[in-house]
N, C-alpha and C. Protein backbone atom coordinates (compact mmCIF):
# COMPACT_ATOMS: atom_id res chain seq x y z
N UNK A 1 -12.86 6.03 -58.75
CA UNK A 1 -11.52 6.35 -59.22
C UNK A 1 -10.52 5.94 -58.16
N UNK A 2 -9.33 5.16 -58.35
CA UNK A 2 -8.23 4.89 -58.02
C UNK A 2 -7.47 6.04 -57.24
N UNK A 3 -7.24 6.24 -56.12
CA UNK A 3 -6.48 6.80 -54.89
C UNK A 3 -5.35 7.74 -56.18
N UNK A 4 -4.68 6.49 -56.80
CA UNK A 4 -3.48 6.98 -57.16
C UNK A 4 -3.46 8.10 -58.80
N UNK A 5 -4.63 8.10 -58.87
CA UNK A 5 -5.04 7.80 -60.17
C UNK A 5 -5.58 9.97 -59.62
N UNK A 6 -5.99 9.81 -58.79
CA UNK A 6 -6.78 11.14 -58.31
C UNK A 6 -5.48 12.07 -57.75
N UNK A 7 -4.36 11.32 -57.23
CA UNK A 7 -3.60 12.01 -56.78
C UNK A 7 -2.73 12.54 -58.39
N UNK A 8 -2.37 11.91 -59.20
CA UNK A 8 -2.05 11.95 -60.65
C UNK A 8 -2.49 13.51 -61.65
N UNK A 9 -4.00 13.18 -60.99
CA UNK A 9 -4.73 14.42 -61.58
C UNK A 9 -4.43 15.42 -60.89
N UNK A 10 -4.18 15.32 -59.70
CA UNK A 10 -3.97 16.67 -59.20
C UNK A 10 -2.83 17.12 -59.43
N UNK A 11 -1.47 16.38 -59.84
CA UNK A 11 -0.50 16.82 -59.96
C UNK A 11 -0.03 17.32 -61.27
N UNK A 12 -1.81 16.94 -62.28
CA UNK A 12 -1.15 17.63 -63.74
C UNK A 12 -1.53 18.91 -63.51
N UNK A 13 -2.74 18.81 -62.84
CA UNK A 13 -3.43 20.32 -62.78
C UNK A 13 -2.33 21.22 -62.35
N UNK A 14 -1.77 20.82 -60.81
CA UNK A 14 -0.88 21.86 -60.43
C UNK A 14 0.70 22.07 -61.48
N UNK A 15 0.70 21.39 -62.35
CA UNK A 15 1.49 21.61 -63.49
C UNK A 15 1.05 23.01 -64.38
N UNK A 16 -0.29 22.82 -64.75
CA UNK A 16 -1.02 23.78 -65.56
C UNK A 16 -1.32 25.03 -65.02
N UNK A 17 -1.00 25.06 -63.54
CA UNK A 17 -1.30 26.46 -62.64
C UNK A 17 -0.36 26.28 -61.70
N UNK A 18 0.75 26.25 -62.14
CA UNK A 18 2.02 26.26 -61.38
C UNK A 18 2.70 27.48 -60.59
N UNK A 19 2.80 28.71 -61.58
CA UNK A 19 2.94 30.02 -61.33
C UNK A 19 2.49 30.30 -60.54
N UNK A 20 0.76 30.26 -60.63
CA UNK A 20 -0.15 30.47 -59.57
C UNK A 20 0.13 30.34 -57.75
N UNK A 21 0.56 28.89 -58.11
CA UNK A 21 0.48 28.19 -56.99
C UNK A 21 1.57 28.52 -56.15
N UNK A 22 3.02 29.01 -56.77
CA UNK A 22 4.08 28.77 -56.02
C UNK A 22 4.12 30.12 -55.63
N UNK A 23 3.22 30.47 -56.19
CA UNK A 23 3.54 32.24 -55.11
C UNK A 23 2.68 32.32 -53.62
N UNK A 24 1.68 31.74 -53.86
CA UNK A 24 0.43 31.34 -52.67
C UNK A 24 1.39 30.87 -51.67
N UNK A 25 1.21 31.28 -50.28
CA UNK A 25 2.14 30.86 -49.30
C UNK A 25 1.61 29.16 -48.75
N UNK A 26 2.33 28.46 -48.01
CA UNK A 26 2.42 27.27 -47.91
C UNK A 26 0.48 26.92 -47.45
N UNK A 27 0.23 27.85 -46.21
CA UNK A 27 -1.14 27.53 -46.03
C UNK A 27 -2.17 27.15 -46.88
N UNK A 28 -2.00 28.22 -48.02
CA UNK A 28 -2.85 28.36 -48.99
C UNK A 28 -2.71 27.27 -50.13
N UNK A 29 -1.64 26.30 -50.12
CA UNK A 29 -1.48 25.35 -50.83
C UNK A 29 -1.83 24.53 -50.95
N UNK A 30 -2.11 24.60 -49.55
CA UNK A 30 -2.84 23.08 -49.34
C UNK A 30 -3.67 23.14 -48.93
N UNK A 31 -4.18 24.05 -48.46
CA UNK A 31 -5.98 24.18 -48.79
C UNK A 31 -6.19 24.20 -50.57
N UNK A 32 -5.96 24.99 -51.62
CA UNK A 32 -6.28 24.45 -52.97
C UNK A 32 -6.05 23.19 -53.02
N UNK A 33 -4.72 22.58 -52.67
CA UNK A 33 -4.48 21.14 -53.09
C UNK A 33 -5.61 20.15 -52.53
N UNK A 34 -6.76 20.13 -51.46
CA UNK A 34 -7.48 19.88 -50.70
C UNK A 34 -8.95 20.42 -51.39
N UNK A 35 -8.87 21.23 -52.14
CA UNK A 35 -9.65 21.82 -52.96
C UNK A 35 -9.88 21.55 -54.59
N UNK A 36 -8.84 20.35 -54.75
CA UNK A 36 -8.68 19.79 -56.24
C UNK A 36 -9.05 18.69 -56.04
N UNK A 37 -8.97 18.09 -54.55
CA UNK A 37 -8.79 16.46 -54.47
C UNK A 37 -10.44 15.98 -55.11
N UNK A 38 -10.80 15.28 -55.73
CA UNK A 38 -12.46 14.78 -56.17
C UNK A 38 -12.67 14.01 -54.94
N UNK A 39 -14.03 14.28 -55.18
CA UNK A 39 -14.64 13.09 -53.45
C UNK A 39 -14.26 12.29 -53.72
N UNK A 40 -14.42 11.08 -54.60
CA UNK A 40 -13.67 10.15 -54.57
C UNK A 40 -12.44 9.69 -53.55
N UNK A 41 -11.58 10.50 -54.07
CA UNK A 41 -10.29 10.47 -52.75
C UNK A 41 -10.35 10.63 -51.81
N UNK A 42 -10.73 11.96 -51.61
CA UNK A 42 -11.20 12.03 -49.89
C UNK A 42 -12.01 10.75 -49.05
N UNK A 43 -12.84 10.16 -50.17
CA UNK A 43 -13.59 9.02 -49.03
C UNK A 43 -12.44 7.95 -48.89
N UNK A 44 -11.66 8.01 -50.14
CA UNK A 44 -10.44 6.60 -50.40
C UNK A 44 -10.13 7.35 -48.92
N UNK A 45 -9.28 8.08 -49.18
CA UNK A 45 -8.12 8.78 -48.08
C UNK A 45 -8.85 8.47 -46.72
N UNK A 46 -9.84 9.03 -46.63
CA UNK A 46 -10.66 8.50 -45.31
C UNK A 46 -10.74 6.89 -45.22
N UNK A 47 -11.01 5.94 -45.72
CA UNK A 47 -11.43 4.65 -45.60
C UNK A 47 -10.13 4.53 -45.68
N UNK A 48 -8.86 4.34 -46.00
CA UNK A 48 -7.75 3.87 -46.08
C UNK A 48 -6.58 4.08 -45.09
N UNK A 49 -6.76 5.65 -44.91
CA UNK A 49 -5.47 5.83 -44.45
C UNK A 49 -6.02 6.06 -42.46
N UNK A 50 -7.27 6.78 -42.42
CA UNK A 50 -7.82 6.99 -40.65
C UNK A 50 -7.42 5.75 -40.33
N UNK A 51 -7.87 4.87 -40.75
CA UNK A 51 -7.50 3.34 -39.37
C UNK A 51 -6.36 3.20 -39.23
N UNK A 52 -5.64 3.41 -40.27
CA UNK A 52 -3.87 3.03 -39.82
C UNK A 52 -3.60 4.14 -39.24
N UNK A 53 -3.79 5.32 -38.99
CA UNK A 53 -3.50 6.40 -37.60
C UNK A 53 -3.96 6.09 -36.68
N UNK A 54 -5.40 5.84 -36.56
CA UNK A 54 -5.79 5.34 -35.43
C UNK A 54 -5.46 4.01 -34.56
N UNK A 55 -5.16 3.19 -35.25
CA UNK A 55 -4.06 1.76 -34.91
C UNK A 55 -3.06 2.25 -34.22
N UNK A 56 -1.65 3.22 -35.13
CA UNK A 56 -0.79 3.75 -35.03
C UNK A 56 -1.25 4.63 -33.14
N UNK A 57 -1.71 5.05 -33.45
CA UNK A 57 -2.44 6.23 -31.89
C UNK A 57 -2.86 5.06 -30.60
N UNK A 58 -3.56 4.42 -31.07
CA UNK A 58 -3.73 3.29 -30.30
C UNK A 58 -2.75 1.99 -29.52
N UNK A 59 -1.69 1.87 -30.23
CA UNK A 59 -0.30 1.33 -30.38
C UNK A 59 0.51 2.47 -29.51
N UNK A 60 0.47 2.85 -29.57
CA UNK A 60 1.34 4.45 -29.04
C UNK A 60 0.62 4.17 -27.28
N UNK A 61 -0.32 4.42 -27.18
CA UNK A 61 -1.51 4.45 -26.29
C UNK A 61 -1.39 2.90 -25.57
N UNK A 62 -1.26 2.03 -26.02
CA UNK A 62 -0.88 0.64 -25.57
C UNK A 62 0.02 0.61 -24.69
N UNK A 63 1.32 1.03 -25.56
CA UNK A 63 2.88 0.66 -25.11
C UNK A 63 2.99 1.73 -23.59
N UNK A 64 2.25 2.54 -23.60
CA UNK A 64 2.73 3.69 -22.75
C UNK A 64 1.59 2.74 -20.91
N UNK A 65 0.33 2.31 -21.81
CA UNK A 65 -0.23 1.42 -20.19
C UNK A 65 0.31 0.12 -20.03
N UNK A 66 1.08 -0.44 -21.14
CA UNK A 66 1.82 -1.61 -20.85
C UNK A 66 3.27 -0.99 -19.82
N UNK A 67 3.75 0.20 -20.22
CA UNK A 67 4.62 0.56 -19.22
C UNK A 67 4.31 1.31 -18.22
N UNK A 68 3.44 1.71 -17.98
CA UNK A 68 2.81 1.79 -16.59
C UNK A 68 2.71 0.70 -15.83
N UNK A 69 1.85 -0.24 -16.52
CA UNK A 69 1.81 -1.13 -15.51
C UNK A 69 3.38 -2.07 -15.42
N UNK A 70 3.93 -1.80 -15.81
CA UNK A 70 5.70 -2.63 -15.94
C UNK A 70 5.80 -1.45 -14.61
N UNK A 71 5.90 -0.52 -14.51
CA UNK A 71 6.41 0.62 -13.32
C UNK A 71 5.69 -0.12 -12.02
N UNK A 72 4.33 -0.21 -12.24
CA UNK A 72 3.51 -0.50 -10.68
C UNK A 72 3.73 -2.06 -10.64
N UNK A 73 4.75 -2.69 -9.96
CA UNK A 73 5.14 -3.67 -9.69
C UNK A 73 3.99 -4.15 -8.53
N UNK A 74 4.01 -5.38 -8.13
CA UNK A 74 3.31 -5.82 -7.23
C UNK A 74 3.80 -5.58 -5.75
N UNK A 75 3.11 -4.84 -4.72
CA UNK A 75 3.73 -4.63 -3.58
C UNK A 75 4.23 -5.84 -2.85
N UNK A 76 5.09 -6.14 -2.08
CA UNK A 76 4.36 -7.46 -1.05
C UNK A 76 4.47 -6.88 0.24
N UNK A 77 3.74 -7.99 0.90
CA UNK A 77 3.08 -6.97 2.18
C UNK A 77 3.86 -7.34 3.26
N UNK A 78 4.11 -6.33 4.06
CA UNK A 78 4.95 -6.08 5.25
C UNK A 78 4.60 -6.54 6.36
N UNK A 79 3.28 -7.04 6.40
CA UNK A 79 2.15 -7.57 7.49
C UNK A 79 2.21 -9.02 7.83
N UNK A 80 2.63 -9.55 8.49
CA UNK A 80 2.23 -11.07 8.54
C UNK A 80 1.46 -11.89 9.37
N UNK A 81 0.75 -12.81 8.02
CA UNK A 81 -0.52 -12.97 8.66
C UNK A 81 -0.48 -14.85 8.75
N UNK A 82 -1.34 -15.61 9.81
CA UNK A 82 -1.39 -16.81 9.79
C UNK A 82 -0.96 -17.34 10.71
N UNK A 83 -0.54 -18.77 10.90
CA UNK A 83 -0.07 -19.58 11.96
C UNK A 83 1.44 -19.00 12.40
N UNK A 84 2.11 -18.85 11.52
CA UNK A 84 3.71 -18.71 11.30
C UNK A 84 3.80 -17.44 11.18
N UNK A 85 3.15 -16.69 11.77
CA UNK A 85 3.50 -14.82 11.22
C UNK A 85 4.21 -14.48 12.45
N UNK A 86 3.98 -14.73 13.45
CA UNK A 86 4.90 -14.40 14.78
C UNK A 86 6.59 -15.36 14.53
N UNK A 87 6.73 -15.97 14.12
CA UNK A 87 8.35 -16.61 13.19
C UNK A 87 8.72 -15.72 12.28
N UNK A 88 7.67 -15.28 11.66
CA UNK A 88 8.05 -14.32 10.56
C UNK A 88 8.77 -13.37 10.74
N UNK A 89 7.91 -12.50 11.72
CA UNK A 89 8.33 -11.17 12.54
C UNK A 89 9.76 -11.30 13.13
N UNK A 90 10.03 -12.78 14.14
CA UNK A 90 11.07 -12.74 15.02
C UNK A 90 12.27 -12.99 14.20
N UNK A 91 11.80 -13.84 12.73
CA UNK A 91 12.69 -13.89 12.27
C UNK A 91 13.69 -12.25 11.13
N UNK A 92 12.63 -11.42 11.19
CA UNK A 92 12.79 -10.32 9.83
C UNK A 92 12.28 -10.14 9.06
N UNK A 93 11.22 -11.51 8.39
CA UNK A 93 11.05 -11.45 7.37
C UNK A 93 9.79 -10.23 6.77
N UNK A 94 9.18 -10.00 8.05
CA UNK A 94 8.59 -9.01 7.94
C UNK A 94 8.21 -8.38 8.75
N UNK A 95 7.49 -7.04 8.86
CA UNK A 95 7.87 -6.00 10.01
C UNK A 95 7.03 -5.93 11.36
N UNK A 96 5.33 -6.69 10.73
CA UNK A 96 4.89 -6.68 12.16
C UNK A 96 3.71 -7.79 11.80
N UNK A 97 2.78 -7.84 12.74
CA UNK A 97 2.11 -9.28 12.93
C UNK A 97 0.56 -8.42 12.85
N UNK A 98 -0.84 -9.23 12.16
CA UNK A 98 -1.71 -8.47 12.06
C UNK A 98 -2.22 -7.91 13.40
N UNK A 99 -1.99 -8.17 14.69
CA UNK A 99 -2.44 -7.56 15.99
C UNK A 99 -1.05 -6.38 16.28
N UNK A 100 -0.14 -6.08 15.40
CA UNK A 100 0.73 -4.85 15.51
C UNK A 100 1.91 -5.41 16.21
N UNK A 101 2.39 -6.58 16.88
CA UNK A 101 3.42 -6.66 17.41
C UNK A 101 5.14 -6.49 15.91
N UNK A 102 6.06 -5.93 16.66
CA UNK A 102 7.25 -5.89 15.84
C UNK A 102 7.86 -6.66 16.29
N UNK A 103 9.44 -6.61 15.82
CA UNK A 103 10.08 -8.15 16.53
C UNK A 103 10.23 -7.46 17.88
N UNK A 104 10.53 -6.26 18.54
CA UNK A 104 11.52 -5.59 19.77
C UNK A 104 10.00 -5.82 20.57
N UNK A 105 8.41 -6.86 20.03
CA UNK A 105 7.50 -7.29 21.29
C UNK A 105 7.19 -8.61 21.38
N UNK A 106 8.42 -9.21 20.71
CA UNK A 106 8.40 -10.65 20.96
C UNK A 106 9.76 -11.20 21.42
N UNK A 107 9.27 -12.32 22.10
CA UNK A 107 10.36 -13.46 22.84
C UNK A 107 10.00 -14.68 22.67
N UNK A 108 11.14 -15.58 23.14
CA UNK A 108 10.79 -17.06 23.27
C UNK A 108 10.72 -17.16 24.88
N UNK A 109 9.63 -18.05 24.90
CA UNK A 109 9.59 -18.28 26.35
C UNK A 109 10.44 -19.71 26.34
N UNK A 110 9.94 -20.23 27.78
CA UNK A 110 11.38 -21.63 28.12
C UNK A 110 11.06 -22.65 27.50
N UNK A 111 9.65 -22.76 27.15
CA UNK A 111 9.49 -23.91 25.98
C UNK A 111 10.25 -23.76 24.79
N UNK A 112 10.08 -22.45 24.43
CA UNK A 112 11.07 -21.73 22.88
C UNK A 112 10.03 -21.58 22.13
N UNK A 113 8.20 -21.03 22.38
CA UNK A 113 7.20 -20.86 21.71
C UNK A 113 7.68 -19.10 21.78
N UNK A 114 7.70 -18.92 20.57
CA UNK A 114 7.40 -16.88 20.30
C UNK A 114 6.30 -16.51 21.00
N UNK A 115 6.17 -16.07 22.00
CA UNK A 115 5.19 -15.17 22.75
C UNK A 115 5.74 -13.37 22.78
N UNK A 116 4.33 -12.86 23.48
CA UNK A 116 4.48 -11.41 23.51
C UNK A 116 5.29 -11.24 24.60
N UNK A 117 6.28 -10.16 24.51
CA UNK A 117 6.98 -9.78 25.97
C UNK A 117 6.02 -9.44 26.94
N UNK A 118 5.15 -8.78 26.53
CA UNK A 118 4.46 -7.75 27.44
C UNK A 118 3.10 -9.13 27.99
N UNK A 119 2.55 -9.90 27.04
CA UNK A 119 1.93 -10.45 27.98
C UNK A 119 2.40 -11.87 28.46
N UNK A 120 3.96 -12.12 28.07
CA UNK A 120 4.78 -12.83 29.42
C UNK A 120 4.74 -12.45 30.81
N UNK A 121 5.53 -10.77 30.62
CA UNK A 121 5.82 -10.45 32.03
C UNK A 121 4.72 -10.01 32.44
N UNK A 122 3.03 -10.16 31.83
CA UNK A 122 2.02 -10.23 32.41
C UNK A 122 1.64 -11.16 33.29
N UNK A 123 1.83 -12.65 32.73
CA UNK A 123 1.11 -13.48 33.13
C UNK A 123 2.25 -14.07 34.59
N UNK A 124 3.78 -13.59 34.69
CA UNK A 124 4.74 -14.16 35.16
C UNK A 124 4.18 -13.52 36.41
N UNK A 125 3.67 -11.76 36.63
CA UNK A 125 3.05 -11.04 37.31
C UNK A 125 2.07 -11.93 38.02
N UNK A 126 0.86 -12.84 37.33
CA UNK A 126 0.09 -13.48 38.20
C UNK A 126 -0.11 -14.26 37.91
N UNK A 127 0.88 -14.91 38.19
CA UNK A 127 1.88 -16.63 38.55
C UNK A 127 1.72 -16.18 39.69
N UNK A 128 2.08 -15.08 40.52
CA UNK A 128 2.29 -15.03 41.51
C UNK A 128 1.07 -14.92 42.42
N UNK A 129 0.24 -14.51 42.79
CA UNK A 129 -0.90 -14.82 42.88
C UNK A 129 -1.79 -16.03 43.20
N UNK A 130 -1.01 -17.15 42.20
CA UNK A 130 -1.74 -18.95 42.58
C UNK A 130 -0.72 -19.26 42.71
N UNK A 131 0.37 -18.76 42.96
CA UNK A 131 1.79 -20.10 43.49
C UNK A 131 2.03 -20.66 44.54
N UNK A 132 0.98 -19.93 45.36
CA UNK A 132 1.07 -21.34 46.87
C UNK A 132 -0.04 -22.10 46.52
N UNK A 133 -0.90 -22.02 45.57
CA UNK A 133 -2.35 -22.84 45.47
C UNK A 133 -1.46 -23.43 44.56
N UNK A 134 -0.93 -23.88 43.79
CA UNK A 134 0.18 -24.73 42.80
C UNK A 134 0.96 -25.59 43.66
N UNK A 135 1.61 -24.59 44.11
CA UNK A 135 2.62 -25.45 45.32
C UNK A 135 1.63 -26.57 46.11
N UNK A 136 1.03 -25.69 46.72
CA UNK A 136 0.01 -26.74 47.74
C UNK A 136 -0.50 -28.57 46.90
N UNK A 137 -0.84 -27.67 45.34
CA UNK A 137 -1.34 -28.82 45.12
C UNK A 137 -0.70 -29.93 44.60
N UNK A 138 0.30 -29.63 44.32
CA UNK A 138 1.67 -30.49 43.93
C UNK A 138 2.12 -31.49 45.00
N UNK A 139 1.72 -31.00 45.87
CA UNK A 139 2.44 -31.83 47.43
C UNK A 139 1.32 -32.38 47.81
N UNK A 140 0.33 -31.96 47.68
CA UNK A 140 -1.18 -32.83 47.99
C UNK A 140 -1.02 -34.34 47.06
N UNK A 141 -0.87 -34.18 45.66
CA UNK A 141 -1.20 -34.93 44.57
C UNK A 141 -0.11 -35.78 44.88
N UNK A 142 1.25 -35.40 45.42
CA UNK A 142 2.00 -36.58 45.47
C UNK A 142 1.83 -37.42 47.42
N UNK A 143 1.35 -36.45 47.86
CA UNK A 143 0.85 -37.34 49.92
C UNK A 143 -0.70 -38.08 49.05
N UNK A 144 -1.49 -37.59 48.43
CA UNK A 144 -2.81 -39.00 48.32
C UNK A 144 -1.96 -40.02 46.95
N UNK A 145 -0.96 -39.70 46.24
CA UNK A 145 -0.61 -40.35 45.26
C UNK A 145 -1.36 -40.71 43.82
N UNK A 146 -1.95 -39.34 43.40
CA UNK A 146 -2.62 -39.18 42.73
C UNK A 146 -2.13 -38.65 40.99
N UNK A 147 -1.95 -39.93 40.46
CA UNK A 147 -0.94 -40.03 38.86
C UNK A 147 -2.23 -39.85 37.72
N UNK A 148 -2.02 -39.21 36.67
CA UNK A 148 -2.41 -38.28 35.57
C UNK A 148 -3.74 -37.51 36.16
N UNK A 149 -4.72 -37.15 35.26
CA UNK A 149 -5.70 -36.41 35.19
C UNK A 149 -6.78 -36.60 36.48
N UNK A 150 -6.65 -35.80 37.39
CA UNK A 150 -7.96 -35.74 38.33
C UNK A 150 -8.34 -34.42 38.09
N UNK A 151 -9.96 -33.89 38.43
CA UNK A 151 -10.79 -32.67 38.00
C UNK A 151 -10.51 -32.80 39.81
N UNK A 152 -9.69 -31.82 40.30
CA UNK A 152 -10.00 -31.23 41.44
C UNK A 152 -11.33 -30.48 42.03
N UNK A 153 -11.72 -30.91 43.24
CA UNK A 153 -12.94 -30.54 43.40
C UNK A 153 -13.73 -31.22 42.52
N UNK A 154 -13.71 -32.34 41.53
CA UNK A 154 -14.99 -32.88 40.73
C UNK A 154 -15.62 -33.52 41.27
N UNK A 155 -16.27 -34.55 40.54
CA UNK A 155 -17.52 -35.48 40.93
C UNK A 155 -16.69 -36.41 41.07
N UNK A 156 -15.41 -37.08 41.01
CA UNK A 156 -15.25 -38.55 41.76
C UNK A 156 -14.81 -37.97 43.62
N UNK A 157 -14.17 -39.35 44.37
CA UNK A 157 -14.15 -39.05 45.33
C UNK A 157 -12.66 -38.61 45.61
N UNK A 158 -11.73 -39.19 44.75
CA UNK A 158 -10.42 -38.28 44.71
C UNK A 158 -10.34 -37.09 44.25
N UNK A 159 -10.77 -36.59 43.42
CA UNK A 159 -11.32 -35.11 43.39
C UNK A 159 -11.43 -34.54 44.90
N UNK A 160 -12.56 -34.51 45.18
CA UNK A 160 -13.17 -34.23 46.78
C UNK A 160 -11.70 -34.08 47.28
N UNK A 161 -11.55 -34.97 47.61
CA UNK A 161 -10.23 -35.33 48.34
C UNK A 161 -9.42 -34.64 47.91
N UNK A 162 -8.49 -34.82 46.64
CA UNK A 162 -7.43 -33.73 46.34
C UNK A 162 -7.49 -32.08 46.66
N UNK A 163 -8.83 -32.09 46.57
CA UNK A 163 -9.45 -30.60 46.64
C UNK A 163 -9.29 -30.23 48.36
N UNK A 164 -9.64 -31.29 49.16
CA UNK A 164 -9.36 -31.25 50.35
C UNK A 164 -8.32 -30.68 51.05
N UNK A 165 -7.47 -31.42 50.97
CA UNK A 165 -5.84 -31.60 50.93
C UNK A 165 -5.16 -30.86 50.49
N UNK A 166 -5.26 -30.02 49.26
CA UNK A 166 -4.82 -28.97 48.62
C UNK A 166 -5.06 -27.45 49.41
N UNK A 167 -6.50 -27.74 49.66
CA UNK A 167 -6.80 -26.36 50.89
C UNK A 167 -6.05 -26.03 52.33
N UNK A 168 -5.94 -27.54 52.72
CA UNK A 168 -4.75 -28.02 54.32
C UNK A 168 -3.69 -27.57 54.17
N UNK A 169 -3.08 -27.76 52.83
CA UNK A 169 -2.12 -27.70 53.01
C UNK A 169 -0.98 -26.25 52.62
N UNK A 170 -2.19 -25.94 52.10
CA UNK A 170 -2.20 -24.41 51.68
C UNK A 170 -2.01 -24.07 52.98
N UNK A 171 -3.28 -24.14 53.77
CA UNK A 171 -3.20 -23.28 55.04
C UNK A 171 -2.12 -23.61 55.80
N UNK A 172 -1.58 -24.45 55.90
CA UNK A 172 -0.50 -24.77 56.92
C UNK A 172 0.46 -24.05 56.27
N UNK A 173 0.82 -23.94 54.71
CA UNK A 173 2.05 -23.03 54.65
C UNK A 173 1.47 -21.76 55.03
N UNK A 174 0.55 -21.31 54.76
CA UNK A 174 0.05 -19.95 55.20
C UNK A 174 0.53 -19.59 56.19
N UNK A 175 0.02 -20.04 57.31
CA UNK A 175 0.10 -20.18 58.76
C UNK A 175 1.25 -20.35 59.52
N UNK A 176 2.92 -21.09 58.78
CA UNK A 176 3.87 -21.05 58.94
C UNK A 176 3.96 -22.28 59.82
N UNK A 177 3.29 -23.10 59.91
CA UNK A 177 3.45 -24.40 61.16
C UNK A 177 4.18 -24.89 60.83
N UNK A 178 4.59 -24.74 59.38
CA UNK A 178 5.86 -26.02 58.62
C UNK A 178 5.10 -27.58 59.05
N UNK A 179 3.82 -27.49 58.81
CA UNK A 179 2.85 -29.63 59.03
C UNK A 179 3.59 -29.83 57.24
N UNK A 180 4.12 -30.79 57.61
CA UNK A 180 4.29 -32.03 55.92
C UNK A 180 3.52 -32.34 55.61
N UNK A 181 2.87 -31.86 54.36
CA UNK A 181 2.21 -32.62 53.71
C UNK A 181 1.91 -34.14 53.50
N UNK A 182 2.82 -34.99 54.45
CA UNK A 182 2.26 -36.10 54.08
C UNK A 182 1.69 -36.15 55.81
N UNK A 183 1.39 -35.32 56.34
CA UNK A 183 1.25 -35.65 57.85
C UNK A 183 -0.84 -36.04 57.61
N UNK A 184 -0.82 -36.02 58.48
CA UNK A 184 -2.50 -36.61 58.99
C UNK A 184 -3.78 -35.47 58.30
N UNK A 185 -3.06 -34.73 57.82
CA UNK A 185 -4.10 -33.44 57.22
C UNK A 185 -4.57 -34.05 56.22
N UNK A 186 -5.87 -34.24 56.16
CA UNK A 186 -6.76 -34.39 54.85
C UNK A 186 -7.80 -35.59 54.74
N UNK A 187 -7.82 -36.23 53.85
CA UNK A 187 -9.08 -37.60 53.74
C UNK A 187 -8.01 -38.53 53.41
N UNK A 188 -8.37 -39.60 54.30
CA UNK A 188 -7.72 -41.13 53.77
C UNK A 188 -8.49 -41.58 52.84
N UNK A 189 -8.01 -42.10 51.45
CA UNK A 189 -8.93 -42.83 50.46
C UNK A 189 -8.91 -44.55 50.39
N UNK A 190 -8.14 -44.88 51.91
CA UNK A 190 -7.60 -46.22 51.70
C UNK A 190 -9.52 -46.60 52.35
């Protein structure tokens, strides 16, 4: 039987027991009215009308995790990581570098490379330390006349030599004699 056809019947019946019905308070109405329906309908009513609530519920249920996730936007991260993350930092763009530095622990040194403050005025600390062994060897390399790459102390014989000369001349500033480096201290390579 036809949905519409069952609902029809029920509405002659409640014609024929009308009196009845309209005194019965609302509860009770629709439990009889629920009590007239033939199986028939009830399975229609079930097969027809549950999925479109449940669609409907589901739709409802959709829109509400589609706007959740519209709320949880994508963070971006405050951390910067890579070749360019210390530019990042000095520049603002973000707040600190993955080893924790902020911008107020970075500087440019005299090249203009972003280094750490703290292990600048570390290393500026012991600079001091080899700056007469620097000095020395600067004035050595230009008394033997010794232009690009020598391994001081290596295996050729200007090595040896530079290494020589670099120790002399150390000691003489040590020592305060004020000897020139280009004086007689060291190995002739002529």
């Amino acid at each position: 039987m036809h949905p519409l056809e069952c609902v029809a019947q029920v509405a002659r019946e409640e014609e024929q027991d009308g009196v009845a019905r309209q005194a019965a308070p609302p509860e009770d109405h629709v439990a009889l009215r629920l009590q007239l329906v033939q199986p028939c309908f009830a399975a229609d009513f079930l097969r027809l009308w549950l999925p479109a609530v449940f669609t409907a519920v589901t739709m409802v249920l959709a829109q509400k995790k589609v706007s959740m996730k519209a709320i949880k936007a994508k963070r971006v991260s405050t951390v910067a990581r890579g070749k360019f993350a210390r530019a990042l930092v000095l520049r603002g763009k973000k707040v600190k570098t993955v080893g924790g530095l902020t911008r107020e622990a970075l500087t440019r040194n005299r090249r203009g490379k972003i280094v750490s403050k703290r292990a600048s005025a570390a290393g500026k600390r012991r600079y001091h330390q080899v700056e007469d062994w620097v000095e020395a060897l600067m004035s050595a390399r230009k008394a033997l006349h010794v232009h690009g790459f020598v391994a001081v102390n290596g295996r050729t014989l200007q090595g040896k030599a530079l290494y020589v000369k670099t120790k002399a001349v150390r000691a003489a500033s040590r020592s305060g004699c004020g000897a020139s480096s280009s004086g007689t201290i060291g190995v002739n390579l002529d």
